[in-house]
PDB file of N, CA and C in Angstrom:
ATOM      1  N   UNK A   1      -8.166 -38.265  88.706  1.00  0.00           N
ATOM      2  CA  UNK A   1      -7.520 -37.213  87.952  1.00  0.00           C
ATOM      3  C   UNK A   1      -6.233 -36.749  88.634  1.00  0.00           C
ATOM      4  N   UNK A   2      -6.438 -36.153  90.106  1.00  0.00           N
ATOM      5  CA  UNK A   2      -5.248 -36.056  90.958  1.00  0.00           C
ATOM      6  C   UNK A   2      -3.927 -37.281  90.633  1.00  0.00           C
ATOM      7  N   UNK A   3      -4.133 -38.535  90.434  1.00  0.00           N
ATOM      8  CA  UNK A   3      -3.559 -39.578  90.536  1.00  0.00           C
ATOM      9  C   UNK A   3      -2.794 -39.632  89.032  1.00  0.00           C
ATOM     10  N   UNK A   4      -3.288 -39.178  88.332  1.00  0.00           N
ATOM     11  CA  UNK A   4      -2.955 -39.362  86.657  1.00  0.00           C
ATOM     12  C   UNK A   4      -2.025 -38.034  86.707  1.00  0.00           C
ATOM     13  N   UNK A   5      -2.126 -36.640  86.967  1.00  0.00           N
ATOM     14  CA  UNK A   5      -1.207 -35.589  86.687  1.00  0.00           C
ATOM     15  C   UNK A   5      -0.066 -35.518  87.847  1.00  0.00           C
ATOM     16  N   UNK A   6      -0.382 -36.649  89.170  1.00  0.00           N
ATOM     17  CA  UNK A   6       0.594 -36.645  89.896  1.00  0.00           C
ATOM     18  C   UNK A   6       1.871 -37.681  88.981  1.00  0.00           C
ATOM     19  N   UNK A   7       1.225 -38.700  88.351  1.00  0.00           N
ATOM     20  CA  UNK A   7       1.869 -39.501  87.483  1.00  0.00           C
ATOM     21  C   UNK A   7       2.854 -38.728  86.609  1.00  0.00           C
ATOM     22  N   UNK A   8       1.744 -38.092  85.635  1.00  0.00           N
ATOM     23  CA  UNK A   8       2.619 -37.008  84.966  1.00  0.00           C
ATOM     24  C   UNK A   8       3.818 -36.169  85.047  1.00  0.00           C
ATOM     25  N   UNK A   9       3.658 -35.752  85.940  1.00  0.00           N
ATOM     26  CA  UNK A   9       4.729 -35.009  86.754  1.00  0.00           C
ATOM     27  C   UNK A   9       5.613 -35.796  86.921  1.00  0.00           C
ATOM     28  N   UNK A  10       5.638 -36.657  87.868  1.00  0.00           N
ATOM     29  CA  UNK A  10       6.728 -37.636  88.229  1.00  0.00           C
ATOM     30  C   UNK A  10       7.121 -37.904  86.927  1.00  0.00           C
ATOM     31  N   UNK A  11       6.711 -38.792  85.272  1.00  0.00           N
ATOM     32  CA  UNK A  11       7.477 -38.957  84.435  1.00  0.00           C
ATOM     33  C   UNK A  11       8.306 -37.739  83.958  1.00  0.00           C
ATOM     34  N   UNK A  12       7.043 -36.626  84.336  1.00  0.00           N
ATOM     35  CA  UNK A  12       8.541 -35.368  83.828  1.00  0.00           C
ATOM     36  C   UNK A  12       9.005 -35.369  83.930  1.00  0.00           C
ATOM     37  N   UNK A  13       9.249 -35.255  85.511  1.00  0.00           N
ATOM     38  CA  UNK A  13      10.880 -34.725  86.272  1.00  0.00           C
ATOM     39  C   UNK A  13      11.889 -36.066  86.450  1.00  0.00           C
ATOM     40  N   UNK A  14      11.460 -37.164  86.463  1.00  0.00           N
ATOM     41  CA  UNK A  14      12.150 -37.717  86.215  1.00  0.00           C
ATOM     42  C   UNK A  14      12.865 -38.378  84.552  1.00  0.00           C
ATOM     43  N   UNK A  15      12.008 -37.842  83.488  1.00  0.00           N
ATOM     44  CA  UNK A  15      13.150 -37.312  82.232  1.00  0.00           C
ATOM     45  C   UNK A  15      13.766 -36.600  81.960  1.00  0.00           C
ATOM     46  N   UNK A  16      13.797 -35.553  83.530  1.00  0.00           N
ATOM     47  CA  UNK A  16      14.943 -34.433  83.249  1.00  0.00           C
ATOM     48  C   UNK A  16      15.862 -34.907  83.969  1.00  0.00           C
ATOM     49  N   UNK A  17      15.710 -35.932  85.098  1.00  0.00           N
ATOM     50  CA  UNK A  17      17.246 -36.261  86.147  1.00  0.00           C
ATOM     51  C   UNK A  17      16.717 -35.139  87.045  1.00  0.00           C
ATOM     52  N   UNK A  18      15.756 -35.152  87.899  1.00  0.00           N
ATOM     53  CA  UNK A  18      15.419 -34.319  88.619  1.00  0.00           C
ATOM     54  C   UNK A  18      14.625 -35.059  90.088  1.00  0.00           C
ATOM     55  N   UNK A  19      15.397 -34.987  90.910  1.00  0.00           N
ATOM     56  CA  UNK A  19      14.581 -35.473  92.065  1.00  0.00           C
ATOM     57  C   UNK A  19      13.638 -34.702  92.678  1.00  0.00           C
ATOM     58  N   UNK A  20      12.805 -35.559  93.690  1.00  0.00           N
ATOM     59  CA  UNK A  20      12.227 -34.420  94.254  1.00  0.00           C
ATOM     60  C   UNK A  20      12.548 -33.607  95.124  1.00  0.00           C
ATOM     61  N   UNK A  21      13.248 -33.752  95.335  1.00  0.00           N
ATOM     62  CA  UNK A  21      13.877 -32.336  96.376  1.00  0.00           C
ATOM     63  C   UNK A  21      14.159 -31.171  95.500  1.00  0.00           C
ATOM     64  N   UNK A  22      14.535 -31.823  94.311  1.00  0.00           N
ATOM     65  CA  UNK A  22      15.357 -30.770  93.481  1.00  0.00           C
ATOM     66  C   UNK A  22      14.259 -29.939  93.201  1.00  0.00           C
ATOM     67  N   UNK A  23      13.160 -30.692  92.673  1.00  0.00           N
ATOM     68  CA  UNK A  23      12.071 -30.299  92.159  1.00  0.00           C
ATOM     69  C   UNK A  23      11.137 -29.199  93.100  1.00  0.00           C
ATOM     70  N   UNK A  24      11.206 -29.737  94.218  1.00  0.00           N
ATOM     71  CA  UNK A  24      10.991 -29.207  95.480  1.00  0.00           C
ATOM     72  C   UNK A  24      11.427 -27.586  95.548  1.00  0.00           C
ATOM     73  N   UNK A  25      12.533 -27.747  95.290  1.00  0.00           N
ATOM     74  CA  UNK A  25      13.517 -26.688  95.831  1.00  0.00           C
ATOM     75  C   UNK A  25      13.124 -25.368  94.345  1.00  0.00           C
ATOM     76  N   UNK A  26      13.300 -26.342  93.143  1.00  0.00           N
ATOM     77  CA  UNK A  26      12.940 -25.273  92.019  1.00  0.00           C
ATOM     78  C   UNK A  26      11.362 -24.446  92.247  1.00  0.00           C
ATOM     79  N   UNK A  27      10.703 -24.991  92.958  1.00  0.00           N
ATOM     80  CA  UNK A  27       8.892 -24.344  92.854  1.00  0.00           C
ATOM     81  C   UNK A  27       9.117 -23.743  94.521  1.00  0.00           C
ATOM     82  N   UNK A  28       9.550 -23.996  95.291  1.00  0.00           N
ATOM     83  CA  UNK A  28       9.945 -23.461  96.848  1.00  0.00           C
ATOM     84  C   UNK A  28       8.417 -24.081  97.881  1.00  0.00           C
ATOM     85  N   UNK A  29       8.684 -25.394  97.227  1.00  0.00           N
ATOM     86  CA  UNK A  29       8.273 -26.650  98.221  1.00  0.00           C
ATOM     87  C   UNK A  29       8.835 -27.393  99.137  1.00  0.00           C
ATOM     88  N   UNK A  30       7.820 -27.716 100.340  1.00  0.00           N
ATOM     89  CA  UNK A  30       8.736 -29.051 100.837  1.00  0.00           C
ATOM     90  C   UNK A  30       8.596 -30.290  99.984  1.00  0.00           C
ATOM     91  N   UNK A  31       9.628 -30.731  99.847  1.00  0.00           N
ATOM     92  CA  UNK A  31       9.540 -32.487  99.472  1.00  0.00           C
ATOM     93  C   UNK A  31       8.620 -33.164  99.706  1.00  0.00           C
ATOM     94  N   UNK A  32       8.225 -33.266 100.816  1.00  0.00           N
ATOM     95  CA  UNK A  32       7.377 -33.990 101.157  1.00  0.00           C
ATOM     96  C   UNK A  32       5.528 -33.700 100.417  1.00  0.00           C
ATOM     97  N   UNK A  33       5.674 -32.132  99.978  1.00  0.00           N
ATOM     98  CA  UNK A  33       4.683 -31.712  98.999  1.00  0.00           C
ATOM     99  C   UNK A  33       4.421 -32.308  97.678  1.00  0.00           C
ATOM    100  N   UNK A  34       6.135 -32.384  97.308  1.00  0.00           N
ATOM    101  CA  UNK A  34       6.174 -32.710  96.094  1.00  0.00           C
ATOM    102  C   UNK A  34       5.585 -34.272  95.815  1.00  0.00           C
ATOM    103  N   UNK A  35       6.227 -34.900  97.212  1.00  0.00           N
ATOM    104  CA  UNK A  35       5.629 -36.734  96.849  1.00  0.00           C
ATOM    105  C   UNK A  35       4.163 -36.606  96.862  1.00  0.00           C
ATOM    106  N   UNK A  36       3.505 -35.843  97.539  1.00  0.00           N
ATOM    107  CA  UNK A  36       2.023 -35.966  97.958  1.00  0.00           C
ATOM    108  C   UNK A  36       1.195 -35.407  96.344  1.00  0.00           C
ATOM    109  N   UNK A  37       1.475 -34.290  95.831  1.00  0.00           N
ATOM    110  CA  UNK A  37       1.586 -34.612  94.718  1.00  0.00           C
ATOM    111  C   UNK A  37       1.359 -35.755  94.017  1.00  0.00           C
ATOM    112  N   UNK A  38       2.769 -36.072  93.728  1.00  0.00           N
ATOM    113  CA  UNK A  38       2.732 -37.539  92.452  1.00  0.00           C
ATOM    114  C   UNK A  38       2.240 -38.440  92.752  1.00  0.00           C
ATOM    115  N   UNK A  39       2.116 -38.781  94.047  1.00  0.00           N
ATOM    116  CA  UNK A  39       1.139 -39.875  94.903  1.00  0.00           C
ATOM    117  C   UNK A  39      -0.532 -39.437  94.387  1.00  0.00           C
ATOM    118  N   UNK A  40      -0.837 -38.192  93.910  1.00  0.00           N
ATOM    119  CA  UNK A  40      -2.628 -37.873  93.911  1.00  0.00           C
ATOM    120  C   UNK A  40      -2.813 -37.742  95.239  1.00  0.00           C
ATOM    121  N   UNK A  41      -2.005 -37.506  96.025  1.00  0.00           N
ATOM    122  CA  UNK A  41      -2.882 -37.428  97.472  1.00  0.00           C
ATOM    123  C   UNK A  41      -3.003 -36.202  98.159  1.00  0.00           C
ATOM    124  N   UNK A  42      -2.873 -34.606  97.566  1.00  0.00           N
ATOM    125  CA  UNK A  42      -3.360 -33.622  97.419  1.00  0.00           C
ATOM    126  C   UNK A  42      -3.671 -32.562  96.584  1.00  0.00           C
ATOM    127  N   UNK A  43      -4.242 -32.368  96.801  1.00  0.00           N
ATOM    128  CA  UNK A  43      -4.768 -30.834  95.975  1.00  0.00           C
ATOM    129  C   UNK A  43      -3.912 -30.290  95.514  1.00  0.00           C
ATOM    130  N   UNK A  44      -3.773 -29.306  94.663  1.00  0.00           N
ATOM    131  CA  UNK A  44      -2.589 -28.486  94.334  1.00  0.00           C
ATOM    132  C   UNK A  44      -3.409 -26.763  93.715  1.00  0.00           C
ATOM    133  N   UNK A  45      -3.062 -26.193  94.203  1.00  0.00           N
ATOM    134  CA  UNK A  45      -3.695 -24.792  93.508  1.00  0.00           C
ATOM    135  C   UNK A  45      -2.868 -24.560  92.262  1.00  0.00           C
ATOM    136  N   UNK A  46      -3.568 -23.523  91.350  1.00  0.00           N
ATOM    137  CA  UNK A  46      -3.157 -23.348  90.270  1.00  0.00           C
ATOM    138  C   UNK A  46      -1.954 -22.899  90.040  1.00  0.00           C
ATOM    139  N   UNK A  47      -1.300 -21.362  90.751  1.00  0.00           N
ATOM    140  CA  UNK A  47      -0.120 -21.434  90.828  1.00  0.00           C
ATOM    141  C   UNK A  47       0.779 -22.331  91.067  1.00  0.00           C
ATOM    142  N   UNK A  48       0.962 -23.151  91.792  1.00  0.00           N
ATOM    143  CA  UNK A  48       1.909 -24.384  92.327  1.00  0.00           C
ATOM    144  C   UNK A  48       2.168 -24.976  90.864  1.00  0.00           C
ATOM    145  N   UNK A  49       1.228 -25.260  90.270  1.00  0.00           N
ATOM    146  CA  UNK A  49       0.916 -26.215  88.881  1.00  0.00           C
ATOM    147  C   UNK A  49       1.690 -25.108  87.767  1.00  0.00           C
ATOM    148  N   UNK A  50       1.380 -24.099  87.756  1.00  0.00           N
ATOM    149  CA  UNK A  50       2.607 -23.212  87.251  1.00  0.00           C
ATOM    150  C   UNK A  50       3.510 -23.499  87.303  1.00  0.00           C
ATOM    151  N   UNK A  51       4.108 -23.138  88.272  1.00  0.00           N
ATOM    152  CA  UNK A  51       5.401 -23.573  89.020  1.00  0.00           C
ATOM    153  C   UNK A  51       6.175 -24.381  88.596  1.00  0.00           C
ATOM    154  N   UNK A  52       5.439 -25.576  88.740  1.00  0.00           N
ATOM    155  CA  UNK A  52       5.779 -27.009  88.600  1.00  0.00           C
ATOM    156  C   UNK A  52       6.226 -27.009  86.903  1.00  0.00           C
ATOM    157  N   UNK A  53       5.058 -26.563  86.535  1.00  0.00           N
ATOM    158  CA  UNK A  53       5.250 -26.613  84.701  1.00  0.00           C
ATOM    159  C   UNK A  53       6.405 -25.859  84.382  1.00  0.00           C
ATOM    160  N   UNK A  54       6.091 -24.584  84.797  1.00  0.00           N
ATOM    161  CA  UNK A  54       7.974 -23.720  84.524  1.00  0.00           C
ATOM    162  C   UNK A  54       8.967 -24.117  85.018  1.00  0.00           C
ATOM    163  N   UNK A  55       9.155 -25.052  86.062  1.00  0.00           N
ATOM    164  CA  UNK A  55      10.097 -25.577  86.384  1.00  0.00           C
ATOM    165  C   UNK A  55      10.586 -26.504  85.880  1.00  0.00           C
ATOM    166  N   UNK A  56       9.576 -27.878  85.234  1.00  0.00           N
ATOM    167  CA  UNK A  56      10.029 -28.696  84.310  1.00  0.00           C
ATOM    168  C   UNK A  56       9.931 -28.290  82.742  1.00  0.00           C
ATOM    169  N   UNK A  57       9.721 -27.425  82.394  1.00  0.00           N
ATOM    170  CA  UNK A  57       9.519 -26.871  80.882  1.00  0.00           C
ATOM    171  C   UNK A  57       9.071 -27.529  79.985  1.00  0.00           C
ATOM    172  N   UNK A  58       7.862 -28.610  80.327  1.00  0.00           N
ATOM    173  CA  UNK A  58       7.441 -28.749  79.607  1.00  0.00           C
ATOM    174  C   UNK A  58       6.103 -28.677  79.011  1.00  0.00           C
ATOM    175  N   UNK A  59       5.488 -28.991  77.842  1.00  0.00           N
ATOM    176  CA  UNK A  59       4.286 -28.225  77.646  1.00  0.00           C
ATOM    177  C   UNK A  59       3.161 -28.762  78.211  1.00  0.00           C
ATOM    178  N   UNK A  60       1.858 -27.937  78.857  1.00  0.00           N
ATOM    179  CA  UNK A  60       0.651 -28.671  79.261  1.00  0.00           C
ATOM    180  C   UNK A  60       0.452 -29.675  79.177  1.00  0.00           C
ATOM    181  N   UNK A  61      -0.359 -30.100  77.755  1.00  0.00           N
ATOM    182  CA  UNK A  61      -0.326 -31.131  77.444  1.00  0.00           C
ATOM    183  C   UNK A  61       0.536 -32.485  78.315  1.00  0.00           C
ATOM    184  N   UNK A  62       1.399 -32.453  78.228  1.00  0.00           N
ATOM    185  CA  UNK A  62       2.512 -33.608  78.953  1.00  0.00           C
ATOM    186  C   UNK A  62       2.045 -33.467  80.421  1.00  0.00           C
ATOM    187  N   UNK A  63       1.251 -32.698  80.947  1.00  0.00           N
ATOM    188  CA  UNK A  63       0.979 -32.723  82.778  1.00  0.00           C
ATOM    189  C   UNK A  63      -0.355 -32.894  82.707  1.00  0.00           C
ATOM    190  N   UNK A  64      -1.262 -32.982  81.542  1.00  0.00           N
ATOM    191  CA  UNK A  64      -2.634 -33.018  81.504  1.00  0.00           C
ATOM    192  C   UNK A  64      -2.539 -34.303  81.165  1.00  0.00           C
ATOM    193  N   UNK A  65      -2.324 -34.537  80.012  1.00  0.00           N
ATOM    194  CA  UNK A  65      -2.800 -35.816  79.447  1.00  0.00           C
ATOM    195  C   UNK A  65      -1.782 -36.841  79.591  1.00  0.00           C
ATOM    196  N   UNK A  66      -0.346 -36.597  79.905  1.00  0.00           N
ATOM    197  CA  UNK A  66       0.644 -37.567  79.727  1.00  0.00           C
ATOM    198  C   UNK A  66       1.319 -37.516  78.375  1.00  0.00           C
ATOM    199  N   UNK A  67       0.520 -36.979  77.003  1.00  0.00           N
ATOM    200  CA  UNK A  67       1.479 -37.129  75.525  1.00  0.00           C
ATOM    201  C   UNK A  67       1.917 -35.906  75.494  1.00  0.00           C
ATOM    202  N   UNK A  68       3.197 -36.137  75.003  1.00  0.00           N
ATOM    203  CA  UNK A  68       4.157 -35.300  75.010  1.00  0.00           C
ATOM    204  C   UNK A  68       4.219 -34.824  73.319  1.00  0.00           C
TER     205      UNK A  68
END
């Protein structure tokens, strides 16, 4: 599951032209958070996942399931 919404994410931000730093920098992460993330290779608390979502604007759905 971790592995599938880290996916997610990554297609987000990268259909906005958004690296991860950038991405990083919009939620007030390190980078190196952000890859671990899209990699599935940590946890993420709920706020962060906020974050992340208001930062790329887009709807649930698209970070849960992938359809947009």
């Amino acid at each position: 599951m971790l592995a599938r919404l880290g996916g997610n994410i990554e297609r987000e931000r990268k259909a906005r032209g958004l690296t991860q730093e950038k991405l990083a920098e919009a939620v007030d992460l390190h980078p190196r958070v952000v890859q671990k993330i899209e990699a599935g290779e940590t946890n993420l608390k709920a706020t962060t996942l906020f974050r992340i979502q208001a930062a790329l604007g887009c709807p649930w759905v698209a970070l849960a399931t992938g359809v947009r």
